[in-house]
PDB file of N, CA and C in Angstrom:
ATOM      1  N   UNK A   1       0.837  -1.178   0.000  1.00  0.00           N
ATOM      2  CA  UNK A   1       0.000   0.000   0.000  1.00  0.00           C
ATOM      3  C   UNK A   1       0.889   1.251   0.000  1.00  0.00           C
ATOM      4  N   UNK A   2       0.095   2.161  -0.536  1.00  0.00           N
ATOM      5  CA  UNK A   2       1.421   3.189  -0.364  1.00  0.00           C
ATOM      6  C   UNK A   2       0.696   4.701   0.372  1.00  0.00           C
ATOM      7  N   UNK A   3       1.458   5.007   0.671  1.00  0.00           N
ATOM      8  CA  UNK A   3       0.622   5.860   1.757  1.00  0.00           C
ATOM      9  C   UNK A   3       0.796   7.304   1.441  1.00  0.00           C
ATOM     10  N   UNK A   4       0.187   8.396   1.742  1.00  0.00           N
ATOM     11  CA  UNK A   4       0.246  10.029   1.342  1.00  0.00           C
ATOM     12  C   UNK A   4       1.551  10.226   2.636  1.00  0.00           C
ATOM     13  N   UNK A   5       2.570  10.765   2.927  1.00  0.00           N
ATOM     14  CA  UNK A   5       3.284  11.535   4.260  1.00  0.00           C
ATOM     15  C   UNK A   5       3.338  12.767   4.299  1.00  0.00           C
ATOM     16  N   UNK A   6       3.391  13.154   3.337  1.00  0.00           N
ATOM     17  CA  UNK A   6       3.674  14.928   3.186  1.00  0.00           C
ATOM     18  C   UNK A   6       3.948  15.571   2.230  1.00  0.00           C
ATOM     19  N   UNK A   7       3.041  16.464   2.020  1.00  0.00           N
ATOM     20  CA  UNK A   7       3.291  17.610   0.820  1.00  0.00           C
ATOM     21  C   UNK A   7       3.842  18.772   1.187  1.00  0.00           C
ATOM     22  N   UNK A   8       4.272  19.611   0.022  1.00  0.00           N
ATOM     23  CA  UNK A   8       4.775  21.312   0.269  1.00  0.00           C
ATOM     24  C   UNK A   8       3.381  22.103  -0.663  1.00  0.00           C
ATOM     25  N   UNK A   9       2.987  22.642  -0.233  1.00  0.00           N
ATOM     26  CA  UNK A   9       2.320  23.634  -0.723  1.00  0.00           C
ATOM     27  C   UNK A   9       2.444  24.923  -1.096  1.00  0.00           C
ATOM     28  N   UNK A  10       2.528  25.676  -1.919  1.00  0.00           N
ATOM     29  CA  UNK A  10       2.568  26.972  -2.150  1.00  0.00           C
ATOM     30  C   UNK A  10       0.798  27.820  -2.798  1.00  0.00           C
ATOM     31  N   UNK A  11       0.440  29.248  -2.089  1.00  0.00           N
ATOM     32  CA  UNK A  11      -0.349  29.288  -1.965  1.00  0.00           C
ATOM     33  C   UNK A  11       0.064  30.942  -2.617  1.00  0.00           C
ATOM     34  N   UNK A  12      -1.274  32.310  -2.867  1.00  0.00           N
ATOM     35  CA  UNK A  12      -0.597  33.576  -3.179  1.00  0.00           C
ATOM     36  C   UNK A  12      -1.639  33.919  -2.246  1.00  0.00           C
ATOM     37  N   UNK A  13      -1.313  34.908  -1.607  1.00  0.00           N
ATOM     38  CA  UNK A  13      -2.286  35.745  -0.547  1.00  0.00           C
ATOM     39  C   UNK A  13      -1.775  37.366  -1.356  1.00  0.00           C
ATOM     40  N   UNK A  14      -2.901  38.023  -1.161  1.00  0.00           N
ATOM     41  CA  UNK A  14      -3.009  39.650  -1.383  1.00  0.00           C
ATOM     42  C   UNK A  14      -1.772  40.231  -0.452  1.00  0.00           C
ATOM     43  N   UNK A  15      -2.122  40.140   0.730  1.00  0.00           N
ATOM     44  CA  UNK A  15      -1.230  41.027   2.409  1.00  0.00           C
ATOM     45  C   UNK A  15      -0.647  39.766   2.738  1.00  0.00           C
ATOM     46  N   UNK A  16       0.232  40.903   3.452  1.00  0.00           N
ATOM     47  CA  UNK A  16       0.735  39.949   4.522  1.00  0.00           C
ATOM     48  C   UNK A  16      -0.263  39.838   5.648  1.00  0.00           C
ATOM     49  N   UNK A  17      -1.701  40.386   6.035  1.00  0.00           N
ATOM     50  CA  UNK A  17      -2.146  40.152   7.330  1.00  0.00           C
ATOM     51  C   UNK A  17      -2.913  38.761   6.659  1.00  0.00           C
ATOM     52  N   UNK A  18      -3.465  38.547   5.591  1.00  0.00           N
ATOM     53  CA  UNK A  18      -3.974  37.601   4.903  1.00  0.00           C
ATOM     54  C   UNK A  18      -3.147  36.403   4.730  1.00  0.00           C
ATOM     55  N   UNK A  19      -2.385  36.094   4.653  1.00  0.00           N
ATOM     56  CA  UNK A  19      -0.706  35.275   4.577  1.00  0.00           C
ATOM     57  C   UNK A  19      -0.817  34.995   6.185  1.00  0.00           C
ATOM     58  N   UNK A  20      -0.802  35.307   6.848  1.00  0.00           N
ATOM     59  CA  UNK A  20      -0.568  35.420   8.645  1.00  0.00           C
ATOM     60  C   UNK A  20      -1.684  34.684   8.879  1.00  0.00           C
ATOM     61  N   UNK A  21      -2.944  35.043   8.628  1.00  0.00           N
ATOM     62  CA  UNK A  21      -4.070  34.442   8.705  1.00  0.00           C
ATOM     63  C   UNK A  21      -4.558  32.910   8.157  1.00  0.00           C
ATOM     64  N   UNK A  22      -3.494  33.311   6.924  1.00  0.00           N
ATOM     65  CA  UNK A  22      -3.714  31.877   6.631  1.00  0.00           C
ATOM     66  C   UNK A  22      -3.136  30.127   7.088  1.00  0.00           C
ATOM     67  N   UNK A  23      -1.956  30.969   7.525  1.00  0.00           N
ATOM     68  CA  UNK A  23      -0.558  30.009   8.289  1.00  0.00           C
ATOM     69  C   UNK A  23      -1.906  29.637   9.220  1.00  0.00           C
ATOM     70  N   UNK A  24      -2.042  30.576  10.170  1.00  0.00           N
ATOM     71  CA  UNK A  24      -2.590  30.217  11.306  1.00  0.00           C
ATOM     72  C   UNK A  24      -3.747  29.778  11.450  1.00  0.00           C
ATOM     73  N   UNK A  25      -4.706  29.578  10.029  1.00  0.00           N
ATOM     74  CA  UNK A  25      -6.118  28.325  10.016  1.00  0.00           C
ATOM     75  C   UNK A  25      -4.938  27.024   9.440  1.00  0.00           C
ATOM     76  N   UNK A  26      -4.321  27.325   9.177  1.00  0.00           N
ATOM     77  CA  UNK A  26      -3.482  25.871   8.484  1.00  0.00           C
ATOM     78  C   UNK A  26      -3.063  25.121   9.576  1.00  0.00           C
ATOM     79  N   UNK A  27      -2.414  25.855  10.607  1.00  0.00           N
ATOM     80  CA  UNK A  27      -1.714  25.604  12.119  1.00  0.00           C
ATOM     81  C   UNK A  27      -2.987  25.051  12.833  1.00  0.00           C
ATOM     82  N   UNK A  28      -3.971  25.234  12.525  1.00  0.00           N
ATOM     83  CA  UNK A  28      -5.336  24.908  13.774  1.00  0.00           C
ATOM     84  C   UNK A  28      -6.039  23.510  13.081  1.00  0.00           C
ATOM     85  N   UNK A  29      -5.612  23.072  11.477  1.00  0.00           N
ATOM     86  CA  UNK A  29      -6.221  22.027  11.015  1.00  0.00           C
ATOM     87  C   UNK A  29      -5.933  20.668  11.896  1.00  0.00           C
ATOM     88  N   UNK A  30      -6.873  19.580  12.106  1.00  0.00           N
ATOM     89  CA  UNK A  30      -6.610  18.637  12.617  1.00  0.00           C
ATOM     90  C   UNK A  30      -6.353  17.342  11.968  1.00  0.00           C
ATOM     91  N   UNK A  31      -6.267  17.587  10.217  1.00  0.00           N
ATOM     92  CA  UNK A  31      -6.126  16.419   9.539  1.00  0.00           C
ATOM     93  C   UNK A  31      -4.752  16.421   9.142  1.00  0.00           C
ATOM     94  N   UNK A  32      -3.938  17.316   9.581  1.00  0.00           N
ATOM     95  CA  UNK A  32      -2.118  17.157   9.206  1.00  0.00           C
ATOM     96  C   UNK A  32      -1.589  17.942  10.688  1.00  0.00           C
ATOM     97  N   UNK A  33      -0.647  17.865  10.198  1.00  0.00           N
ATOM     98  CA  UNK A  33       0.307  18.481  11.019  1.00  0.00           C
ATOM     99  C   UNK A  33       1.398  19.935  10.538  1.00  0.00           C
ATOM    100  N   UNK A  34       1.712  20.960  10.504  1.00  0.00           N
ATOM    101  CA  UNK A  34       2.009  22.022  10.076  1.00  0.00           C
ATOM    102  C   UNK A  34       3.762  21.811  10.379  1.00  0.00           C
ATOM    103  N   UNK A  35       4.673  21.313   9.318  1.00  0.00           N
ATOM    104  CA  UNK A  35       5.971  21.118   9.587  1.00  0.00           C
ATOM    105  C   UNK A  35       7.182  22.461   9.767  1.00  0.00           C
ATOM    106  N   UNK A  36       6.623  22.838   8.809  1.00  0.00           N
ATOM    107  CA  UNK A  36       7.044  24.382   8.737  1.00  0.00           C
ATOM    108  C   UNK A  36       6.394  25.762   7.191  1.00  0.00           C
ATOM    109  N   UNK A  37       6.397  26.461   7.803  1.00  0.00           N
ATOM    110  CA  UNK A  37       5.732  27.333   6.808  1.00  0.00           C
ATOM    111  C   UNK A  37       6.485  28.593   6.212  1.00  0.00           C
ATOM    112  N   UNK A  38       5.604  29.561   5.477  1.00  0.00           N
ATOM    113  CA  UNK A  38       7.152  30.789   5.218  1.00  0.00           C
ATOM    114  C   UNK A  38       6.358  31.677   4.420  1.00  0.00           C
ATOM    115  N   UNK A  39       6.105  32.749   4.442  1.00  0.00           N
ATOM    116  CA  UNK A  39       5.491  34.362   3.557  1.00  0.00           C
ATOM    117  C   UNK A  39       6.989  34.688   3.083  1.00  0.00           C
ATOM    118  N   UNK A  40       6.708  34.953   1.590  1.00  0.00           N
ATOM    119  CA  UNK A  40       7.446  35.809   0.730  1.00  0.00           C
ATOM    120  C   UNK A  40       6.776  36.889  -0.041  1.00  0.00           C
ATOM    121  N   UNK A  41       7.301  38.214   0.260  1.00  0.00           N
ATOM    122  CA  UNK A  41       6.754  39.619  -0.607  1.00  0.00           C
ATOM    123  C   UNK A  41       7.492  39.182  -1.776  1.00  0.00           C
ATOM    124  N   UNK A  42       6.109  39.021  -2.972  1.00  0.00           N
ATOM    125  CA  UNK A  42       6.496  39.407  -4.124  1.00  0.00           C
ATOM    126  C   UNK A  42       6.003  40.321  -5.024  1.00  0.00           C
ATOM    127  N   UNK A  43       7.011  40.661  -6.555  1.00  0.00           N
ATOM    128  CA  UNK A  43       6.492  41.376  -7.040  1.00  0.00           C
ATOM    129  C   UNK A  43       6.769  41.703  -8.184  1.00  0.00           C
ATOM    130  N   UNK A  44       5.660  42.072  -9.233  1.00  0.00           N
ATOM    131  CA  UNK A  44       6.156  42.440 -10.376  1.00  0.00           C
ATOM    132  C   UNK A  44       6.171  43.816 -11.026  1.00  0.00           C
ATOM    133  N   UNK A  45       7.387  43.864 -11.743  1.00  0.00           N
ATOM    134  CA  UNK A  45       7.571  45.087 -12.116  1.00  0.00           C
ATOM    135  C   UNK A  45       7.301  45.208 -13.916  1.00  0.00           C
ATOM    136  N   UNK A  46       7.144  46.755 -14.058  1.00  0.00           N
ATOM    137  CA  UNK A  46       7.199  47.132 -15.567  1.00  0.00           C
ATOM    138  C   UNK A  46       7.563  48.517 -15.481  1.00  0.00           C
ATOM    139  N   UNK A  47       8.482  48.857 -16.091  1.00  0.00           N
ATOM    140  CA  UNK A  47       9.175  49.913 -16.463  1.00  0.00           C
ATOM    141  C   UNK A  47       9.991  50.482 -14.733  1.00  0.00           C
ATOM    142  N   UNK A  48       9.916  49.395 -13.977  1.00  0.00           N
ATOM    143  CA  UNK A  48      10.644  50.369 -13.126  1.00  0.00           C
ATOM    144  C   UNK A  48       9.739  50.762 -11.983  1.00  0.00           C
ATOM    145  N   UNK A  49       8.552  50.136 -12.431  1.00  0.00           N
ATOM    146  CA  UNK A  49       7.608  50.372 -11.444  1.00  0.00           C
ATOM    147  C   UNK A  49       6.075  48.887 -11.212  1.00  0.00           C
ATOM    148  N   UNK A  50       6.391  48.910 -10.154  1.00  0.00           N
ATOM    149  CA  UNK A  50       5.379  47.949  -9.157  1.00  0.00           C
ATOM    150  C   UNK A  50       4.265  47.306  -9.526  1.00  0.00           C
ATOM    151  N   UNK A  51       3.899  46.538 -10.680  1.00  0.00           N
ATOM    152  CA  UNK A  51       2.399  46.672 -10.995  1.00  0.00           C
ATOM    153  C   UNK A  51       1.728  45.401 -10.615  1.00  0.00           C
ATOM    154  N   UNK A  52       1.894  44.819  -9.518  1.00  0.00           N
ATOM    155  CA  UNK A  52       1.525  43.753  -8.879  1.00  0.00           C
ATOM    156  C   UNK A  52       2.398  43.180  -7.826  1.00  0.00           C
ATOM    157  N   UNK A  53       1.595  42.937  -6.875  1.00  0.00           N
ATOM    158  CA  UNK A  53       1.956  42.804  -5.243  1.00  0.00           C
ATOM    159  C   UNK A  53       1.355  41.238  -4.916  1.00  0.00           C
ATOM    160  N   UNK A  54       2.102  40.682  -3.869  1.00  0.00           N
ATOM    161  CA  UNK A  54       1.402  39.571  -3.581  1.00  0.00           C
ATOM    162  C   UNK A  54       2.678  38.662  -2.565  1.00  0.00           C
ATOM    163  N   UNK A  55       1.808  37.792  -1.031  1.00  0.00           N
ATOM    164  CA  UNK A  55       2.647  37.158  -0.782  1.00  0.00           C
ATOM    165  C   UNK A  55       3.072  35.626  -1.151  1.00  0.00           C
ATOM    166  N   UNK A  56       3.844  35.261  -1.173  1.00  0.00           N
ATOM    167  CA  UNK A  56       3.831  33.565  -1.401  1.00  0.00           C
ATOM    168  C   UNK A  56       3.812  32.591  -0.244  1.00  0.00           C
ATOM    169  N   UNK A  57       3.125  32.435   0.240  1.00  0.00           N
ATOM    170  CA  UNK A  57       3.120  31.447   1.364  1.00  0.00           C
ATOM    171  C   UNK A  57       3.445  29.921   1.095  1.00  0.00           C
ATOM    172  N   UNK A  58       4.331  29.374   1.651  1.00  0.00           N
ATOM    173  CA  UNK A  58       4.614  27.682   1.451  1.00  0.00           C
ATOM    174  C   UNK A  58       4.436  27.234   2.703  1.00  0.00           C
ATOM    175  N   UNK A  59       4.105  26.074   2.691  1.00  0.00           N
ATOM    176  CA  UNK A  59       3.326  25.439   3.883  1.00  0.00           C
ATOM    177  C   UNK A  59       3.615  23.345   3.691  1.00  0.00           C
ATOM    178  N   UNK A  60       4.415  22.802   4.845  1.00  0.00           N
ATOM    179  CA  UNK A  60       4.515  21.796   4.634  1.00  0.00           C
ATOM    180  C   UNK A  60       3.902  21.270   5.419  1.00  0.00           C
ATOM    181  N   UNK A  61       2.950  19.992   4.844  1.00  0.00           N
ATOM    182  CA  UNK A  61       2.105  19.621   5.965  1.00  0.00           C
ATOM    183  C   UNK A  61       2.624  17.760   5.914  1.00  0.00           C
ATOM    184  N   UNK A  62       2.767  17.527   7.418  1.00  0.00           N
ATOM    185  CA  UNK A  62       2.850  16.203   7.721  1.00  0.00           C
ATOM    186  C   UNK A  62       1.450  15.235   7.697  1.00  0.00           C
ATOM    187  N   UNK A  63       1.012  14.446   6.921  1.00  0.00           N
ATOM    188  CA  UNK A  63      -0.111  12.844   7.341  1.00  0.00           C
ATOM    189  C   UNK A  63      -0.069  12.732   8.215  1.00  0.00           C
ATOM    190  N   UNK A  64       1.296  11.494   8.036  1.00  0.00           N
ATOM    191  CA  UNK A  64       1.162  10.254   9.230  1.00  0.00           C
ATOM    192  C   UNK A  64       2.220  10.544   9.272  1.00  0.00           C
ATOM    193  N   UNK A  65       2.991   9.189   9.669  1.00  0.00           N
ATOM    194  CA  UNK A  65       4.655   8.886  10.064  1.00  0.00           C
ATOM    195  C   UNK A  65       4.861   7.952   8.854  1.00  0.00           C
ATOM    196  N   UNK A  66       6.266   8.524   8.162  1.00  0.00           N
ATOM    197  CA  UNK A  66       6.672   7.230   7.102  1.00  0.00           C
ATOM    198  C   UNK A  66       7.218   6.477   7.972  1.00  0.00           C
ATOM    199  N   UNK A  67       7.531   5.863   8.711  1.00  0.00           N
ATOM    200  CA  UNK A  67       8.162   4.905   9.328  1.00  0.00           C
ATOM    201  C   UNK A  67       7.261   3.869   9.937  1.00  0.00           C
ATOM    202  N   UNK A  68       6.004   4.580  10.256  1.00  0.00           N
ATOM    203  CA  UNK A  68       4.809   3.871  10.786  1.00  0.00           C
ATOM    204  C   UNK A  68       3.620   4.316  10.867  1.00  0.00           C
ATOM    205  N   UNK A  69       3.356   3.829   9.483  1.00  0.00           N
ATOM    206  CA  UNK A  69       1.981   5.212   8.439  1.00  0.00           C
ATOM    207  C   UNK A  69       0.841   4.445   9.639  1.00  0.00           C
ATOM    208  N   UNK A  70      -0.142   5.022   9.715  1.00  0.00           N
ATOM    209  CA  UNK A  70      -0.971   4.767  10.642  1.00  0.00           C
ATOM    210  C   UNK A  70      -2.177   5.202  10.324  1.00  0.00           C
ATOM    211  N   UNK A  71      -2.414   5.552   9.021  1.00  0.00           N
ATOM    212  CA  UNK A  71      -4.119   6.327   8.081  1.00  0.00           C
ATOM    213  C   UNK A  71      -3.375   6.617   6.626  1.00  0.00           C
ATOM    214  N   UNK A  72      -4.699   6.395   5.825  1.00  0.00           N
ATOM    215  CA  UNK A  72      -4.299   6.631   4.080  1.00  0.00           C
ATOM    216  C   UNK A  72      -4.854   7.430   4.181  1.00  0.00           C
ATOM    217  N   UNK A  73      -4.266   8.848   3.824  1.00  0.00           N
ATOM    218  CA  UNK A  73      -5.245   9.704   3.511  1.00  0.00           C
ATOM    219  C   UNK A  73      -4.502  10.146   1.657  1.00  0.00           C
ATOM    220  N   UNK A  74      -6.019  11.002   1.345  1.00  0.00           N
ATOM    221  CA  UNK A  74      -6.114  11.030  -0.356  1.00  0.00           C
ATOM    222  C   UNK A  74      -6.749  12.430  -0.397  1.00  0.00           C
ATOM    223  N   UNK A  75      -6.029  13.449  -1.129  1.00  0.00           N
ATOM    224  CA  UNK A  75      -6.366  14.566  -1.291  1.00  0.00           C
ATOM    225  C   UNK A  75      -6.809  15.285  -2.855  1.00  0.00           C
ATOM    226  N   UNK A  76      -7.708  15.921  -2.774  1.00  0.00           N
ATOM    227  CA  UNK A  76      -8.151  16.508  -3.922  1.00  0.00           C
ATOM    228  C   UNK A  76      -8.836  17.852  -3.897  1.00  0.00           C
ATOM    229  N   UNK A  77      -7.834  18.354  -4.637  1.00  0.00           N
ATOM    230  CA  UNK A  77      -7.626  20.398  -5.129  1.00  0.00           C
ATOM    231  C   UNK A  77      -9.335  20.751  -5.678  1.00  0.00           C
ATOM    232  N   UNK A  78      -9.585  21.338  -5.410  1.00  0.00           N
ATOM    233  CA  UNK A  78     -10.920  22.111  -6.213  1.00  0.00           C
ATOM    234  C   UNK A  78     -11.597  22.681  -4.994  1.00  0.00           C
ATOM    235  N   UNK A  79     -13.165  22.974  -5.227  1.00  0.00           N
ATOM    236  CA  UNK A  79     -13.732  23.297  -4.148  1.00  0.00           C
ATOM    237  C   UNK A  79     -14.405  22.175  -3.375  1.00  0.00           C
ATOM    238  N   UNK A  80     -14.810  22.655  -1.888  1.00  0.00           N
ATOM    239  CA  UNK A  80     -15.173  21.566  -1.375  1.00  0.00           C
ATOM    240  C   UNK A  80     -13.923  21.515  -0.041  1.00  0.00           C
ATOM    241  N   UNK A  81     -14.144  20.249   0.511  1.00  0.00           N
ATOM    242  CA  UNK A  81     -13.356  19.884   1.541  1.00  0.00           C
ATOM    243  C   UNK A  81     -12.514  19.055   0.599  1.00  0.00           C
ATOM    244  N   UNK A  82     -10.934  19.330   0.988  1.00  0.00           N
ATOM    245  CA  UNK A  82      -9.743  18.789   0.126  1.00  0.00           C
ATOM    246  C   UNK A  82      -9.454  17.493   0.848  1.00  0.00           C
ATOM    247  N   UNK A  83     -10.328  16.948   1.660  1.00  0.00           N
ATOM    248  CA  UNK A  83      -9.416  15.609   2.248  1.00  0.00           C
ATOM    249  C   UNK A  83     -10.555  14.311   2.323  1.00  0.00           C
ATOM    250  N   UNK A  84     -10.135  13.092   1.969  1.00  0.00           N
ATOM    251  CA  UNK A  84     -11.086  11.875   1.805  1.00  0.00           C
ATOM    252  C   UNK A  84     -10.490  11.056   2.134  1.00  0.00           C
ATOM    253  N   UNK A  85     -10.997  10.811   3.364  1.00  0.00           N
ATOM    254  CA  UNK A  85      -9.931   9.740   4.337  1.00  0.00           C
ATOM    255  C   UNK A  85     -10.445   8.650   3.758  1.00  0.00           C
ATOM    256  N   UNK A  86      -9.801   7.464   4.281  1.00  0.00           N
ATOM    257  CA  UNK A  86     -10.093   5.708   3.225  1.00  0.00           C
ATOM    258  C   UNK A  86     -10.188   4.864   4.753  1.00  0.00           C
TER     259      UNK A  86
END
């Protein structure tokens, strides 16, 4: 069987108070574990000037244990709840 352990995620938030906010519903989920996370200001420029703002948030979330998987879990992106335990 092969089991899910952990993904990296990258996500774009508007702010940084939005980015902050988001770590911290990610930190309160009870179907992973929050390994480590990280906000980056980015941005794009044209001519020298700013024309889009945005942070990058990455977010690694732990399953189970690879050493001693203990639940299959199976995830899927869209809307809705992203998690379908087995």
């Amino acid at each position: 069987m092969v089991y899910l352990v952990k993904t990296t995620e990258q996500y774009r938030a508007e702010s940084e108070q939005e980015a902050k906010n988001f770590i911290e519903e990610q930190k309160k989920n009870k179907n992973y574990t929050v390994d480590k996370y990280s906000s980056e200001y980015k941005c794009t420029k044209a001519k020298g000037e700013v024309v889009d703002e945005w942070y990058r948030v990455s977010i690694v979330k732990s399953f189970t244990s690879e050493k001693e998987p203990d639940c299959n879990v199976s995830i899927s992106y869209g809307s809705g709840n992203a998690f379908e335990e087995d």
